[in-house]
C-alpha atoms as a PDB file:
ATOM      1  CA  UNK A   1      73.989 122.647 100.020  1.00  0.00           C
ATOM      2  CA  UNK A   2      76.897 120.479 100.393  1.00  0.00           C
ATOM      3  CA  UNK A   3      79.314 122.575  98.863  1.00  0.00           C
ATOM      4  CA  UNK A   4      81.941 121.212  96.474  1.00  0.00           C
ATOM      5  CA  UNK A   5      83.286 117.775  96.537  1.00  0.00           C
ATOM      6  CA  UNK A   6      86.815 116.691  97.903  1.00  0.00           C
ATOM      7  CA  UNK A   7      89.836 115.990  95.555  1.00  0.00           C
ATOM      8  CA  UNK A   8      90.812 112.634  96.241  1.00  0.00           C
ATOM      9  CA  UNK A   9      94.695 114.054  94.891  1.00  0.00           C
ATOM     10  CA  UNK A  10      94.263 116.795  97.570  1.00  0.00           C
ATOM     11  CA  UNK A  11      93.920 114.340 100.289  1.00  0.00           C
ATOM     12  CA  UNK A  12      96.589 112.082  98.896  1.00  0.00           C
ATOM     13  CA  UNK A  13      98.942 114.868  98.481  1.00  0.00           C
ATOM     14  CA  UNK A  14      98.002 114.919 101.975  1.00  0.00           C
ATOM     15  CA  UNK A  15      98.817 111.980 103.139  1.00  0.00           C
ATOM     16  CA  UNK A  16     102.081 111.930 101.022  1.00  0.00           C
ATOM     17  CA  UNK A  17     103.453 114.802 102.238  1.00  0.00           C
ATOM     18  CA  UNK A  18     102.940 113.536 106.199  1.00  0.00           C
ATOM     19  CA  UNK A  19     104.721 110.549 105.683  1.00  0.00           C
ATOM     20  CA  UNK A  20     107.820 112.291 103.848  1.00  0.00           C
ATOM     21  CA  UNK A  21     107.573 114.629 106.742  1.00  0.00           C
ATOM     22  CA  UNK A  22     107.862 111.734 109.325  1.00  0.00           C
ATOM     23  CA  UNK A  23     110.210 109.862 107.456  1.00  0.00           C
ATOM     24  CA  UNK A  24     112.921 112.527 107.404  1.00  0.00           C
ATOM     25  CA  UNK A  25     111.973 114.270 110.845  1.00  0.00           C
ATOM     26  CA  UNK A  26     110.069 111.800 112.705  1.00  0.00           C
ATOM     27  CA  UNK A  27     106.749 112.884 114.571  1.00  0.00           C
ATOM     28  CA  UNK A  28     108.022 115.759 116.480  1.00  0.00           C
ATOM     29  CA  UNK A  29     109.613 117.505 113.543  1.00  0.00           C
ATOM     30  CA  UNK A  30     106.070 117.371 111.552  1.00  0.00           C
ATOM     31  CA  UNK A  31     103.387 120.322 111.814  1.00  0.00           C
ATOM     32  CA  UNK A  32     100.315 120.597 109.813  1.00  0.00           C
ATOM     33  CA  UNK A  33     101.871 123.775 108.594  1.00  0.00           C
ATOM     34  CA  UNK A  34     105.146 121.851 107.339  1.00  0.00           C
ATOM     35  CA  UNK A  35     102.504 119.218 105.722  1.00  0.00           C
ATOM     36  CA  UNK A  36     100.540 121.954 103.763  1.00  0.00           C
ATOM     37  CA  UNK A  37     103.708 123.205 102.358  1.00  0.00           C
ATOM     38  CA  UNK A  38     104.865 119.667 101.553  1.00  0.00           C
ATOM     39  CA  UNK A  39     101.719 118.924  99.879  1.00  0.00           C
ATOM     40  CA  UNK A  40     101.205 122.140  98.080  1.00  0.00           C
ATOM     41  CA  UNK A  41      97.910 122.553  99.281  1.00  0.00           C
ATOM     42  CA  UNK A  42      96.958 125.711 101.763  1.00  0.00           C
ATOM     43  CA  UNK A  43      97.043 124.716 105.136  1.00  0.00           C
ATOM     44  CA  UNK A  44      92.718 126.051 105.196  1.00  0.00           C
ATOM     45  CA  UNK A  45      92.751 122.731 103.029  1.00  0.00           C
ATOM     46  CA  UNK A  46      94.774 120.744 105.752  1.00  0.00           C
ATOM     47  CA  UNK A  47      92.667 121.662 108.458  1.00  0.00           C
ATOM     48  CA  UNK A  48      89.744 121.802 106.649  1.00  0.00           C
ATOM     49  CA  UNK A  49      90.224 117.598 106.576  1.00  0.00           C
ATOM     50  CA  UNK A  50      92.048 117.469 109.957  1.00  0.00           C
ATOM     51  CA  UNK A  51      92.161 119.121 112.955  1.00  0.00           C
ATOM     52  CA  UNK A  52      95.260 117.947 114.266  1.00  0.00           C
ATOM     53  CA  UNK A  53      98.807 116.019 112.578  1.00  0.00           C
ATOM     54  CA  UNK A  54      97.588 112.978 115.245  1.00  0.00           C
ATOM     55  CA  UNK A  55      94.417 112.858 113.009  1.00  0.00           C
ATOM     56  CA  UNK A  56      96.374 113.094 109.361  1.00  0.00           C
ATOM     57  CA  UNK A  57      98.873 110.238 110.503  1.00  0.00           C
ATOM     58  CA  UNK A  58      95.557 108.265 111.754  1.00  0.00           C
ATOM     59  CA  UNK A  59      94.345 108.381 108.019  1.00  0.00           C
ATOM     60  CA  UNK A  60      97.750 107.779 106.590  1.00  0.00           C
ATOM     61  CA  UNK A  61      97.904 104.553 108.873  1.00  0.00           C
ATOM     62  CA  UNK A  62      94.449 103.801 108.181  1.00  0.00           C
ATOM     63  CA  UNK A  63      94.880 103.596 104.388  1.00  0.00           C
ATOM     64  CA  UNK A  64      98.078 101.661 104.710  1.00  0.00           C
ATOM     65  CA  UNK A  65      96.554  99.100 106.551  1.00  0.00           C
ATOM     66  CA  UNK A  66      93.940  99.144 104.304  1.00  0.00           C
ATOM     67  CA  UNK A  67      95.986  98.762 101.342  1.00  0.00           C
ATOM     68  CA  UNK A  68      98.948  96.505 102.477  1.00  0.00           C
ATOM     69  CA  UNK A  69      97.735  94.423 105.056  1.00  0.00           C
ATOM     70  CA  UNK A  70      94.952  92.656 103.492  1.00  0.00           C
ATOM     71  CA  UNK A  71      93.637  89.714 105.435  1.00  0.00           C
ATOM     72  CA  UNK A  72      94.852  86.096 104.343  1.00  0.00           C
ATOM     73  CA  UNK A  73      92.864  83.155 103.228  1.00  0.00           C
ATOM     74  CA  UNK A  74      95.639  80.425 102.801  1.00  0.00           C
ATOM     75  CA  UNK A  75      93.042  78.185 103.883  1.00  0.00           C
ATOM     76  CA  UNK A  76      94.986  77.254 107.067  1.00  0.00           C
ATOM     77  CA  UNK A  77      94.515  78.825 110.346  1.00  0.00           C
ATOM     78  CA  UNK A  78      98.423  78.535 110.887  1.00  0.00           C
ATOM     79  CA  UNK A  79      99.743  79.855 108.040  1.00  0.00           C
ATOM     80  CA  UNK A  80      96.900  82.945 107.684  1.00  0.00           C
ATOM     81  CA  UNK A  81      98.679  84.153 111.133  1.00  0.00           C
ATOM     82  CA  UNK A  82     101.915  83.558 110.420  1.00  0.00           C
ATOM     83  CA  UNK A  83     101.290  85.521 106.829  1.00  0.00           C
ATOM     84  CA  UNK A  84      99.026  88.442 109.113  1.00  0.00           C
ATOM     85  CA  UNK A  85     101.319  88.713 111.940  1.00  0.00           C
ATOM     86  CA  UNK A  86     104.747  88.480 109.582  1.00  0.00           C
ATOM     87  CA  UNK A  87     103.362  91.307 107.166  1.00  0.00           C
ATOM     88  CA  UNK A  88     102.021  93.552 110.488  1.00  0.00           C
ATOM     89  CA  UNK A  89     105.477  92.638 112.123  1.00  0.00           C
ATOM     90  CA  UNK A  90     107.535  93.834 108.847  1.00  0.00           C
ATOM     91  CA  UNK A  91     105.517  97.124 108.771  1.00  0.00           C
ATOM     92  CA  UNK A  92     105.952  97.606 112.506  1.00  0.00           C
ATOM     93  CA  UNK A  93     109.878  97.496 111.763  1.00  0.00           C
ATOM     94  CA  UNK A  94     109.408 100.680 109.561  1.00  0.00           C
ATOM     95  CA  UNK A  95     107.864 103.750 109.792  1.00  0.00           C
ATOM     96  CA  UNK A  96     104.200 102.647 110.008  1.00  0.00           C
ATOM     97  CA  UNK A  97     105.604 101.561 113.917  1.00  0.00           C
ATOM     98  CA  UNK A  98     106.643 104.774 114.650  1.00  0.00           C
ATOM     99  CA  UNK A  99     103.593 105.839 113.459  1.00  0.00           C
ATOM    100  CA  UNK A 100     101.827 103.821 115.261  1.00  0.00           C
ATOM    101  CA  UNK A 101     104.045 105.047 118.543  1.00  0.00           C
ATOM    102  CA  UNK A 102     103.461 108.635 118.099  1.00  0.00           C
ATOM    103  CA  UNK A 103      99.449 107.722 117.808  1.00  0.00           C
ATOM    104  CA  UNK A 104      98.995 105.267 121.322  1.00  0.00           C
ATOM    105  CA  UNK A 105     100.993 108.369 122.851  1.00  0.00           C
ATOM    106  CA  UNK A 106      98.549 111.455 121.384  1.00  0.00           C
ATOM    107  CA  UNK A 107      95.565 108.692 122.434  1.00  0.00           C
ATOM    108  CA  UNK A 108      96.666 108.218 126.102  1.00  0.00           C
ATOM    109  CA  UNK A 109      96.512 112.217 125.945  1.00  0.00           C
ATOM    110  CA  UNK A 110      92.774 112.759 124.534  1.00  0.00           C
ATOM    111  CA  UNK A 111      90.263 109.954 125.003  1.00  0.00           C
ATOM    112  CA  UNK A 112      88.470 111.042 121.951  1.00  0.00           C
ATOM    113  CA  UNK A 113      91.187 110.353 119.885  1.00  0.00           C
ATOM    114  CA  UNK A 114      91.549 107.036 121.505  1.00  0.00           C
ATOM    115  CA  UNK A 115      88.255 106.271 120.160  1.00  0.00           C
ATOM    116  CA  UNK A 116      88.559 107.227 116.656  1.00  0.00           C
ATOM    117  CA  UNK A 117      92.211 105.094 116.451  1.00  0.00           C
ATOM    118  CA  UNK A 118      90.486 102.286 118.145  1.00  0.00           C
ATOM    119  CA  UNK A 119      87.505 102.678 115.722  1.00  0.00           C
ATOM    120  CA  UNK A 120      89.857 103.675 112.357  1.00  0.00           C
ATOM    121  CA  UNK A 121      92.718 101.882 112.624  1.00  0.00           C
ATOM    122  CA  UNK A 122      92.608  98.584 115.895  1.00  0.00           C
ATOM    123  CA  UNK A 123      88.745  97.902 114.911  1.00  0.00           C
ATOM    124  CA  UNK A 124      89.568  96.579 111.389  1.00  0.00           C
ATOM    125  CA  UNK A 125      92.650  95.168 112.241  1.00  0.00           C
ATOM    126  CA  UNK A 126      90.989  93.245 114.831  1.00  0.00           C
ATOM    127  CA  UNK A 127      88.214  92.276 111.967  1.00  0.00           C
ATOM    128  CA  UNK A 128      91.214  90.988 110.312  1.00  0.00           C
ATOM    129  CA  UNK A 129      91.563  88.459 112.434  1.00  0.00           C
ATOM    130  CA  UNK A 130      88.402  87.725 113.607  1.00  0.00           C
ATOM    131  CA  UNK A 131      87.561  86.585 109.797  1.00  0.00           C
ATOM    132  CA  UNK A 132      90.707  84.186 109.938  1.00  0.00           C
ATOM    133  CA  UNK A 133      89.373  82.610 113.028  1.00  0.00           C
ATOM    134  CA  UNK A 134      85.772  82.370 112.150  1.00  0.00           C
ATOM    135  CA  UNK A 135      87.008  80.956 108.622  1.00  0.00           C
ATOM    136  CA  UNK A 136      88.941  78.315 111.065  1.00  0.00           C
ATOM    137  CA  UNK A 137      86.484  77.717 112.748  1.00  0.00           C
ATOM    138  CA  UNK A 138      84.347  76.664 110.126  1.00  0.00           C
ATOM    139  CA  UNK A 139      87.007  74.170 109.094  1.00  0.00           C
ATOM    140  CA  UNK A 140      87.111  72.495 112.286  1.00  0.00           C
ATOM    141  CA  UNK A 141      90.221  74.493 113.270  1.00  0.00           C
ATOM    142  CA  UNK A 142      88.768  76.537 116.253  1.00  0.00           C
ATOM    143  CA  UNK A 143      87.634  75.244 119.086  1.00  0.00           C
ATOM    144  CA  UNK A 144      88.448  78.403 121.605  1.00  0.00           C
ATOM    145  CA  UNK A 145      84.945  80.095 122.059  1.00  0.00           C
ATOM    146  CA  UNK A 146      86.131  83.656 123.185  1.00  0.00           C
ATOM    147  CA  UNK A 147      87.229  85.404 119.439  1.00  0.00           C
ATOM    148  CA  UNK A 148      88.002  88.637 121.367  1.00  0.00           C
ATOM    149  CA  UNK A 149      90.478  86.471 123.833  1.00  0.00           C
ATOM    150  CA  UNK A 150      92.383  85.382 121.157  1.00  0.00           C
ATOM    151  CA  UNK A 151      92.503  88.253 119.060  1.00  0.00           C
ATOM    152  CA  UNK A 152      94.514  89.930 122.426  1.00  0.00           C
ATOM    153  CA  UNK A 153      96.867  87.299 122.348  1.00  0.00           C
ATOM    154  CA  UNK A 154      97.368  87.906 118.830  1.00  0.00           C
ATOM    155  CA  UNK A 155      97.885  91.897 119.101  1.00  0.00           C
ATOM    156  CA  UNK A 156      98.653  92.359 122.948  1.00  0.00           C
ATOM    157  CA  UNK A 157     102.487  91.184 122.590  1.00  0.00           C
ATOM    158  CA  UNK A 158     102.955  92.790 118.918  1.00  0.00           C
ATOM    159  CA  UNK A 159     101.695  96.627 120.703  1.00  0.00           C
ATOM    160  CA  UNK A 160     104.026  95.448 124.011  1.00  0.00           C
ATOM    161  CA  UNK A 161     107.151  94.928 121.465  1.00  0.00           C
ATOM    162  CA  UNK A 162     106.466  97.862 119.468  1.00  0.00           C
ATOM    163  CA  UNK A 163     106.427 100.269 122.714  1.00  0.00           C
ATOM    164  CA  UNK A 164     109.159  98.478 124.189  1.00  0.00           C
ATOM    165  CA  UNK A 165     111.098  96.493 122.299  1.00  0.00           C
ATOM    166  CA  UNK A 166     110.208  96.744 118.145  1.00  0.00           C
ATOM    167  CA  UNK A 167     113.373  94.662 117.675  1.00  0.00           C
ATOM    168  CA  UNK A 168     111.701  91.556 118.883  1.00  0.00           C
ATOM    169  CA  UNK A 169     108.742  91.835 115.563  1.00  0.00           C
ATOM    170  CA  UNK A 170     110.508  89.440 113.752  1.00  0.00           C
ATOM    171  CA  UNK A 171     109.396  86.681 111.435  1.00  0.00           C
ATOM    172  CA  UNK A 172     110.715  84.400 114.382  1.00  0.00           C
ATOM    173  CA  UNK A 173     108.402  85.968 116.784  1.00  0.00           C
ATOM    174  CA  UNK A 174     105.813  85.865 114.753  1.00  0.00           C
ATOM    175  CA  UNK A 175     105.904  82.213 114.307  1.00  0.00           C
ATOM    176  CA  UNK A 176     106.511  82.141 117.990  1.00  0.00           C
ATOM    177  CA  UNK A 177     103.684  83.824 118.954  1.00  0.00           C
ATOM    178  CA  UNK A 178     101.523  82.065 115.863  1.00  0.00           C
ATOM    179  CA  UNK A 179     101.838  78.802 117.409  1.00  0.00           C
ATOM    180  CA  UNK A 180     100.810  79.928 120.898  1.00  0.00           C
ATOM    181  CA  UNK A 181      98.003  81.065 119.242  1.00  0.00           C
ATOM    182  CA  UNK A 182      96.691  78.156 117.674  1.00  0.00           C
ATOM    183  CA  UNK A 183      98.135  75.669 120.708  1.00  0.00           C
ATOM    184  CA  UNK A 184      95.056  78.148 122.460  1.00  0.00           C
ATOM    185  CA  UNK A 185      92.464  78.397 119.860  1.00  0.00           C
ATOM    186  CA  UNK A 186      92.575  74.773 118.961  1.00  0.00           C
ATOM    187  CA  UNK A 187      91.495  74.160 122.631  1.00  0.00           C
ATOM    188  CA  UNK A 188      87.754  74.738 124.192  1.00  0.00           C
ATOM    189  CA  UNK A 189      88.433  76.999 127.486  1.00  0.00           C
END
């Protein structure tokens, strides 16, 4: 017996009422008993879907990727970076980054959360991109062999800035750090 099956408005009221939460108290002001009142849901609800407010901002970041960061298909390996990294820079800028802050610092503190944002959240990001290239690559655009190399160079200095220094995600940057992307991937290693 499976019991009775989840509201889908439960688990958005969910979500809605984390990211109010963070975006008027930031990630140390939110609890999951301060997102059950939000959401007007009982918190036995809340933790009945999460265990933790690491784990409820996971799935709020998780279905925003999901839902505004869809993966380009310009048909240009150039300009389906640029429009990737300039729509994951502008949403690094807001609250998604802090987001995203408060998350790598709860996953250097548990490994097992690690896992589940690297398999929730960087794993289909990193998809993203490995569609572009492969898409490329079929076009005669790729000639790097090492997808996983280049997807690095793609996210390692976006996750440096956004730890360090989230003003530099700018649509400069991003064009910046498209073209030393494709100046690599348009070369065999």
């Amino acid at each position: 017996m499976t019991g009775r099956p989840r509201d889908p408005a439960v688990d958005d009221a969910i979500r809605q009422a984390a990211l109010d939460l963070i975006t008027e108290q930031g990630y140390r002001g939110v609890s999951m008993e301060g997102i059950a009142a939000r959401s007007g849901v009982s918190k036995q609800a809340v933790y009945r879907r999460y265990p933790g407010k690491g784990e409820v901002i996971l799935d709020v970041l998780a279905a925003y990727a999901r839902t505004r960061l869809p993966t380009p298909d310009t048909g240009d390996l150039r300009e389906d970076l640029l429009a990737l990294l300039e729509n994951t820079f502008a949403a690094q800028r807001g609250v998604p980054g802090a987001l995203n802050q408060a998350l790598a610092a709860e996953a250097l503190q548990a490994p097992a959360f690690a896992q589940r944002v690297n398999s929730e959240l960087i794993a289909p990001r990193r998809d993203a991109v490995r569609q572009i290239l492969s898409r490329a690559r079929d076009r005669g655009q790729v000639a790097h062999t090492d997808d996983e190399v280049l997807i690095d160079l793609v996210f390692g200095p976006m996750w440096y800035a956004l730890l360090f220094d989230v003003g530099k995600l700018t649509d400069a940057y991003a064009a910046a750090l498209t073209d030393a992307v494709v100046a690599v991937a348009t070369h065999a290693p």
